[in-house]
Protein backbone atom coordinates (compact mmCIF):
# COMPACT_ATOMS: atom_id res chain seq x y z
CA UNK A 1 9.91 21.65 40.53
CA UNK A 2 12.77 19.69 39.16
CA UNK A 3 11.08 16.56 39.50
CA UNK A 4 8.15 18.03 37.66
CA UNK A 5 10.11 19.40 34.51
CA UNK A 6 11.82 15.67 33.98
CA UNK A 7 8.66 13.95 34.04
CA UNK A 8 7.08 16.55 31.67
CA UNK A 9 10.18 16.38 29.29
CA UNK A 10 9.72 12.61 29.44
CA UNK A 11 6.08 12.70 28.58
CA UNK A 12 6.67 14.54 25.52
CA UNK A 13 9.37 12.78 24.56
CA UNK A 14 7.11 9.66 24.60
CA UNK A 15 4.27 11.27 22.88
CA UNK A 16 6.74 12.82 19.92
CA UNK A 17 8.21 9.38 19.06
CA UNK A 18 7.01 7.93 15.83
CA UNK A 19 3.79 5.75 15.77
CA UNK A 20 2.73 2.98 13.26
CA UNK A 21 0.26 1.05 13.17
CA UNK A 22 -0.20 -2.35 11.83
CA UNK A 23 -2.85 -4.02 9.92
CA UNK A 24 -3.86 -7.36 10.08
CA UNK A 25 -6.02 -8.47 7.00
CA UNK A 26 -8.22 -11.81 7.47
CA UNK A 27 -10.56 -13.43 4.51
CA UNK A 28 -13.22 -16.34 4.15
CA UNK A 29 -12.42 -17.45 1.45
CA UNK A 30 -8.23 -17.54 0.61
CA UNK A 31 -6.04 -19.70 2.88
CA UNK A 32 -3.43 -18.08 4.67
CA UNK A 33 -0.09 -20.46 3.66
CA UNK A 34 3.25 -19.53 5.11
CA UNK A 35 2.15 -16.35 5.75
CA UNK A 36 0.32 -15.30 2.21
CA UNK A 37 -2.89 -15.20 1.15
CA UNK A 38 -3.24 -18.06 -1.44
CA UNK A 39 -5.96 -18.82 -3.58
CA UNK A 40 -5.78 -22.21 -5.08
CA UNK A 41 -7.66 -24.14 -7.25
CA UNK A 42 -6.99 -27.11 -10.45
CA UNK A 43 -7.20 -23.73 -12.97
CA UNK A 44 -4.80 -21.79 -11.15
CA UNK A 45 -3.17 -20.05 -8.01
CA UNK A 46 -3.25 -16.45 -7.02
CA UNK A 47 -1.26 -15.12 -4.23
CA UNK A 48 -1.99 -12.04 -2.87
CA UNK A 49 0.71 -9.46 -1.33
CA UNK A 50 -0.23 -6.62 0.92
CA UNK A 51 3.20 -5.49 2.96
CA UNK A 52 4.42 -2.01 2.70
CA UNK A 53 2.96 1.26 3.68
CA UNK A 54 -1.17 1.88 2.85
CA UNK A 55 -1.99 -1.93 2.04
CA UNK A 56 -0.68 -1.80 -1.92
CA UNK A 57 -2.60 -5.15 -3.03
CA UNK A 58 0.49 -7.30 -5.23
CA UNK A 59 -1.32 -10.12 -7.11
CA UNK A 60 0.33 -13.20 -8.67
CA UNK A 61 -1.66 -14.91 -10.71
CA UNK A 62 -0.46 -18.39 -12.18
CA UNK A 63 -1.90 -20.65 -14.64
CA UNK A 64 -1.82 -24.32 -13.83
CA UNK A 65 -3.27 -25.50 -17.14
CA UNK A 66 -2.21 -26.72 -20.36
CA UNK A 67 -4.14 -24.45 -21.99
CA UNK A 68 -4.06 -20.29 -22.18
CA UNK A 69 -6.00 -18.50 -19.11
CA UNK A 70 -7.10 -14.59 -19.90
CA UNK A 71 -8.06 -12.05 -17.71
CA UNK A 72 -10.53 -9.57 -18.95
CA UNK A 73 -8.94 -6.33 -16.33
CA UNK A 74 -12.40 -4.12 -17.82
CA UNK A 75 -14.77 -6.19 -15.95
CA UNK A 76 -12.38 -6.91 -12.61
CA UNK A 77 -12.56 -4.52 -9.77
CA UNK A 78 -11.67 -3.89 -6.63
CA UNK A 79 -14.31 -2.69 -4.53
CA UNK A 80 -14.35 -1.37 -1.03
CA UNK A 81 -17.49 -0.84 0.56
CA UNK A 82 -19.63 -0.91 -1.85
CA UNK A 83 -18.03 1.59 -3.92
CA UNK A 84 -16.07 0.00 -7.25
CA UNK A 85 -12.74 0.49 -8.61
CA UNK A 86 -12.11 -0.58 -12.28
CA UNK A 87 -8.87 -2.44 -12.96
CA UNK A 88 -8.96 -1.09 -16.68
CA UNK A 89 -9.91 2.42 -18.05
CA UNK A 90 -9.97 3.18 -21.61
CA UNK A 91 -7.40 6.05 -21.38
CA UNK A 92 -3.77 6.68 -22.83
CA UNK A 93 -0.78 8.01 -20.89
CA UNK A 94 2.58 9.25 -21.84
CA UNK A 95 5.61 7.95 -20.66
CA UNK A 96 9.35 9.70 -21.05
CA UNK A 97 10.75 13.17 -20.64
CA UNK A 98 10.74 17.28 -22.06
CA UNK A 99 13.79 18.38 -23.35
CA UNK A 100 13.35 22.20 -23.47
CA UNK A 101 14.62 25.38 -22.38
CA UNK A 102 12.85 28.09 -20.68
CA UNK A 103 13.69 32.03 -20.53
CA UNK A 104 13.32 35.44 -19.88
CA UNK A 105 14.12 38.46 -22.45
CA UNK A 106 13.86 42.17 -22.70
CA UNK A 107 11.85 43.61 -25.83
CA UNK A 108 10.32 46.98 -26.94
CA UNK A 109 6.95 48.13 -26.58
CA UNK A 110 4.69 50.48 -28.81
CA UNK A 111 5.93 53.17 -26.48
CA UNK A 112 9.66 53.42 -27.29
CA UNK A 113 10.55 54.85 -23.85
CA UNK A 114 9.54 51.44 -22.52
CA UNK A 115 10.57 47.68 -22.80
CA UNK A 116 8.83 45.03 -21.72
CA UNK A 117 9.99 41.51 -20.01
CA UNK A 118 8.49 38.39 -21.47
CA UNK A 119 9.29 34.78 -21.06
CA UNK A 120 9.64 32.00 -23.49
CA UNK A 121 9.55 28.11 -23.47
CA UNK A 122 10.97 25.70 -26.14
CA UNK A 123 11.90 21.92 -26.57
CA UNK A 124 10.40 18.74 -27.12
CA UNK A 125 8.79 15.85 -26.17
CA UNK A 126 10.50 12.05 -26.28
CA UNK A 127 8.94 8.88 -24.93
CA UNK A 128 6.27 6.87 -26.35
CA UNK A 129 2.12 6.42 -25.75
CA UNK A 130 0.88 3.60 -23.62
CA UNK A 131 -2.55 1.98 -23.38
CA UNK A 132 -3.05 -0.39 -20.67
CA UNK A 133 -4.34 -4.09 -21.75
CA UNK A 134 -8.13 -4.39 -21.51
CA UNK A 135 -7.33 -8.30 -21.89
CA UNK A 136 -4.38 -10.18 -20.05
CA UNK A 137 -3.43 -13.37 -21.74
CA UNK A 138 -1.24 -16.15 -19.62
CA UNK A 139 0.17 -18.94 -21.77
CA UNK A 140 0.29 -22.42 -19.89
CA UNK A 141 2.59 -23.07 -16.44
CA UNK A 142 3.12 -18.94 -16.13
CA UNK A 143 1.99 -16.37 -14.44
CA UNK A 144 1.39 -12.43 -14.43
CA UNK A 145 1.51 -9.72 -11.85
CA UNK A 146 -0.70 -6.81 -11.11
CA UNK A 147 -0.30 -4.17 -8.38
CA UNK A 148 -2.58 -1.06 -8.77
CA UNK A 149 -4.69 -0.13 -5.66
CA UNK A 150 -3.90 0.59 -1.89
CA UNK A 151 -6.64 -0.38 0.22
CA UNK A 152 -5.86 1.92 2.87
CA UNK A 153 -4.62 5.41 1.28
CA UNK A 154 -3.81 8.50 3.90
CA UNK A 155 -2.67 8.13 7.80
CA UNK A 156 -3.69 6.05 10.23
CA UNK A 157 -7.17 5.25 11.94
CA UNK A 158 -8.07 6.95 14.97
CA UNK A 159 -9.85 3.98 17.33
CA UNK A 160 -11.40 4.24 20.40
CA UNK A 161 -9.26 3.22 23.52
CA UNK A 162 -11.70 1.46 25.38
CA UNK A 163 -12.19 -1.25 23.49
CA UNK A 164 -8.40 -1.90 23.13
CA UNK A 165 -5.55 -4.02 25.12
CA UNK A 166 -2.84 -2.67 25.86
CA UNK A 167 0.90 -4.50 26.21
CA UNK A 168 3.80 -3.02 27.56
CA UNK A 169 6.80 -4.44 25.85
CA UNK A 170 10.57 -3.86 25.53
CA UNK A 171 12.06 -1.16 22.85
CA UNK A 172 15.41 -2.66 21.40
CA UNK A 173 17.83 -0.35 21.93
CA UNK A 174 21.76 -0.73 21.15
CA UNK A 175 22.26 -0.43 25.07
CA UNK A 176 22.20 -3.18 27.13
CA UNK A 177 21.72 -1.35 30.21
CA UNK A 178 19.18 0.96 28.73
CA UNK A 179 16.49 -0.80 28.61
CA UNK A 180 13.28 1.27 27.62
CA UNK A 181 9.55 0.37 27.38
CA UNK A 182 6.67 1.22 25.64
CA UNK A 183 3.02 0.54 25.03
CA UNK A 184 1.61 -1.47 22.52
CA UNK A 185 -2.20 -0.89 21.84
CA UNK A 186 -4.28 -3.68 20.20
CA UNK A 187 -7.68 -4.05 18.54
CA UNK A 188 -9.53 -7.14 17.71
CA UNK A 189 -12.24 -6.96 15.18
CA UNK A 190 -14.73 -9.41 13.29
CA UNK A 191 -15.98 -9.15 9.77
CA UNK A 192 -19.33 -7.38 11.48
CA UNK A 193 -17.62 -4.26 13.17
CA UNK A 194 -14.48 -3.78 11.15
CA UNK A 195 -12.95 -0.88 10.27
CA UNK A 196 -12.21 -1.67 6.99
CA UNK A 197 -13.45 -4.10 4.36
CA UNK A 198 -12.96 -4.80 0.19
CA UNK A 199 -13.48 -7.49 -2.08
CA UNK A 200 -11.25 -8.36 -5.20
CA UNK A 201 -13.48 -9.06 -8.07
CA UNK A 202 -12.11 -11.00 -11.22
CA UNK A 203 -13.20 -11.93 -14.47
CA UNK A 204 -11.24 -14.70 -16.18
CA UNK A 205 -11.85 -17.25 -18.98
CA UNK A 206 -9.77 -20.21 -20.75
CA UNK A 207 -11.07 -19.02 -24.48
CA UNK A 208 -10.45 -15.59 -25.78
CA UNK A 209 -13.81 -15.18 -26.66
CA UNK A 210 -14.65 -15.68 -22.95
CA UNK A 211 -17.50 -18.08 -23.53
CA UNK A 212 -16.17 -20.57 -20.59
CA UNK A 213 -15.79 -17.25 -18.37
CA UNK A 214 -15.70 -17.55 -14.51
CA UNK A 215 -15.14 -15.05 -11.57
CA UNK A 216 -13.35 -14.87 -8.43
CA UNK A 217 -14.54 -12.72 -5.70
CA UNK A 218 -12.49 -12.54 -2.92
CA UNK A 219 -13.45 -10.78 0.36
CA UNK A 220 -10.85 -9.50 3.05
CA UNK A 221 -11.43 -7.14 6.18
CA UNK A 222 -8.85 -5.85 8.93
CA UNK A 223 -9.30 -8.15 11.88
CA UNK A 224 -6.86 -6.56 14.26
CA UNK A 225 -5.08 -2.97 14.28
CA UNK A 226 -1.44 -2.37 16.37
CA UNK A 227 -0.35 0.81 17.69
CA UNK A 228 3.07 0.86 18.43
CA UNK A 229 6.41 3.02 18.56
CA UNK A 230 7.97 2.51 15.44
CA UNK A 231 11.06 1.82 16.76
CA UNK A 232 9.78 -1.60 18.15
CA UNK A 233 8.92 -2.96 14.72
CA UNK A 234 11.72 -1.43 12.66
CA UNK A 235 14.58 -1.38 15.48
CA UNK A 236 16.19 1.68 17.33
CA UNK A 237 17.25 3.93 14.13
CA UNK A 238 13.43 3.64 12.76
CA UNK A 239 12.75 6.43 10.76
CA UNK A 240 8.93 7.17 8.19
CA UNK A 241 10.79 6.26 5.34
CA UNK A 242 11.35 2.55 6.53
CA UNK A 243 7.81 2.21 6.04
CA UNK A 244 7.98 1.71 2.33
CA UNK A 245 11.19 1.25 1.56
CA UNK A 246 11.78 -2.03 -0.70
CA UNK A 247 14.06 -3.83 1.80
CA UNK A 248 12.19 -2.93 4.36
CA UNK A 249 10.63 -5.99 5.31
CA UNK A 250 14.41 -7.49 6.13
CA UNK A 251 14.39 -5.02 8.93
CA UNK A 252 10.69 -5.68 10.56
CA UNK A 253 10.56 -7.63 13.72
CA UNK A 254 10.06 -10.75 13.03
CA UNK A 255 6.72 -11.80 13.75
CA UNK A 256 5.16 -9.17 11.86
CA UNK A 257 6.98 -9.65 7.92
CA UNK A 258 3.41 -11.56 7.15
CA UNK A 259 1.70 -10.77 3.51
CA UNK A 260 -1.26 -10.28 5.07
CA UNK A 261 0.08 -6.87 7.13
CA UNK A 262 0.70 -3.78 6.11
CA UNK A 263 1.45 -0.22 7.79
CA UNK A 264 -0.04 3.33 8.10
CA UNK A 265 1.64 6.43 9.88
CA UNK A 266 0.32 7.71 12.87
CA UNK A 267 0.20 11.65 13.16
CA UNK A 268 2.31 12.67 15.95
CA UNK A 269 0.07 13.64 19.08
């Protein structure tokens, strides 16, 4: 009975421990260079970024010319599926803080016998209005960044075990004579039976008027997914906030700190 309750408690200790799972992004038309997708041409070079927790795409764009490169954001998109995502909106937003104060007080009602308890806010408003671009310009020899979508928002993907291998591998641990081990699930897919697949659609031009305008329309997909205890990517004090923390990457086993990865949660079983 003994024997039982250990091997119980150490089944649930394995299925509590904290799961990630990593994506690997592939495309057919960007080279992967040094471990980031590049997209390079004689106009310019964009580099796209995808580390951290839900796929966050980071875009660099730099222009290689001697002459001004703009980016018209209104007709860019990303799209996933075949469901579009405009880079631009023609909206305003507010940006800085309330200064107020906010209170209770006791007054009389009609009926003198009786008092009523009301409340009461008052303050005011500081920051300034913002309008997003609809038009980026980029002089000559710079470049411009733009992060805005996450290609994979909410937990991780539940995939079907069968069509998996699965690695047992080594858990670092701060003991040397504790070593512990742990299964590492893979999946392989191809651009026909992925899980997940966008484009990122742009619209650029070396006149302001656009009349030399040209697009870009790059297409990426997940072509493998990892399930693993977090503590074998992030190291024996893993906890969820490592996933997306800006240093983060310092601390990820080496072989995974690729731009062309990034991480979802698994719910705990």
């Amino acid at each position: 009975m003994k024997i039982v309750s250990i091997f119980i408690l150490a089944f649930l200790l394995y299925a509590c421990s904290p799961k990630v799972q990593v994506v690997t992004l592939q495309s057919d038309n960007v080279t992967l260079q040094d471990n980031k997708f590049v997209y390079d041409t004689d106009t310019l070079r964009i580099t796209y970024n995808f580390q951290g927790e839900n796929g966050v795409i980071r875009m660099n764009i730099y222009n290689k010319l001697g002459v001004p490169l703009y980016v018209d954001w209104k007709r860019s998109a990303f799209i996933k599926g075949t469901e579009k995502f405009d880079y631009w909106v023609d909206e305003a937003y507010f940006q800085g803080q309330y200064n107020g104060t906010t209170g209770t007080d006791l007054r009389p009602s009609l009926n003198r016998y009786n008092q009523f308890l009301y409340g009461y806010t008052w303050g005011s408003f500081q920051g300034i209005i913002r309008k997003e671009e609809q038009v980026s310009f980029i002089p000559p020899k710079t470049e411009i960044n733009q992060s805005r979508f996450m290609v994979a928002p909410g937990k991780g993907w539940q995939l079907p075990t069968f069509e998996s291998t699965i690695e047992e591998v080594e858990l670092p641990s701060s003991e040397s004579n504790h070593k512990k081990k742990t299964a590492l699930v893979r999946y392989e897919f191809s651009n026909k039976n992925t899980p997940l697949s966008f484009r990122n659609y742009l619209t650029l031009s070396t006149d302001a008027q656009f009349r030399t305008e040209f697009h870009i329309d790059t297409p990426f997909y997940a072509s493998q997914v990892e399930n693993m205890d977090g503590r074998y990517l992030f190291g024996p004090m893993y906890s969820e906030a490592d996933l997306n923390t800006p240093s983060s990457i310092h601390h990820i086993r080496e072989g995974y700190r690729s731009e062309n990865r990034f991480l979802l949660k698994l719910p705990i079983n």
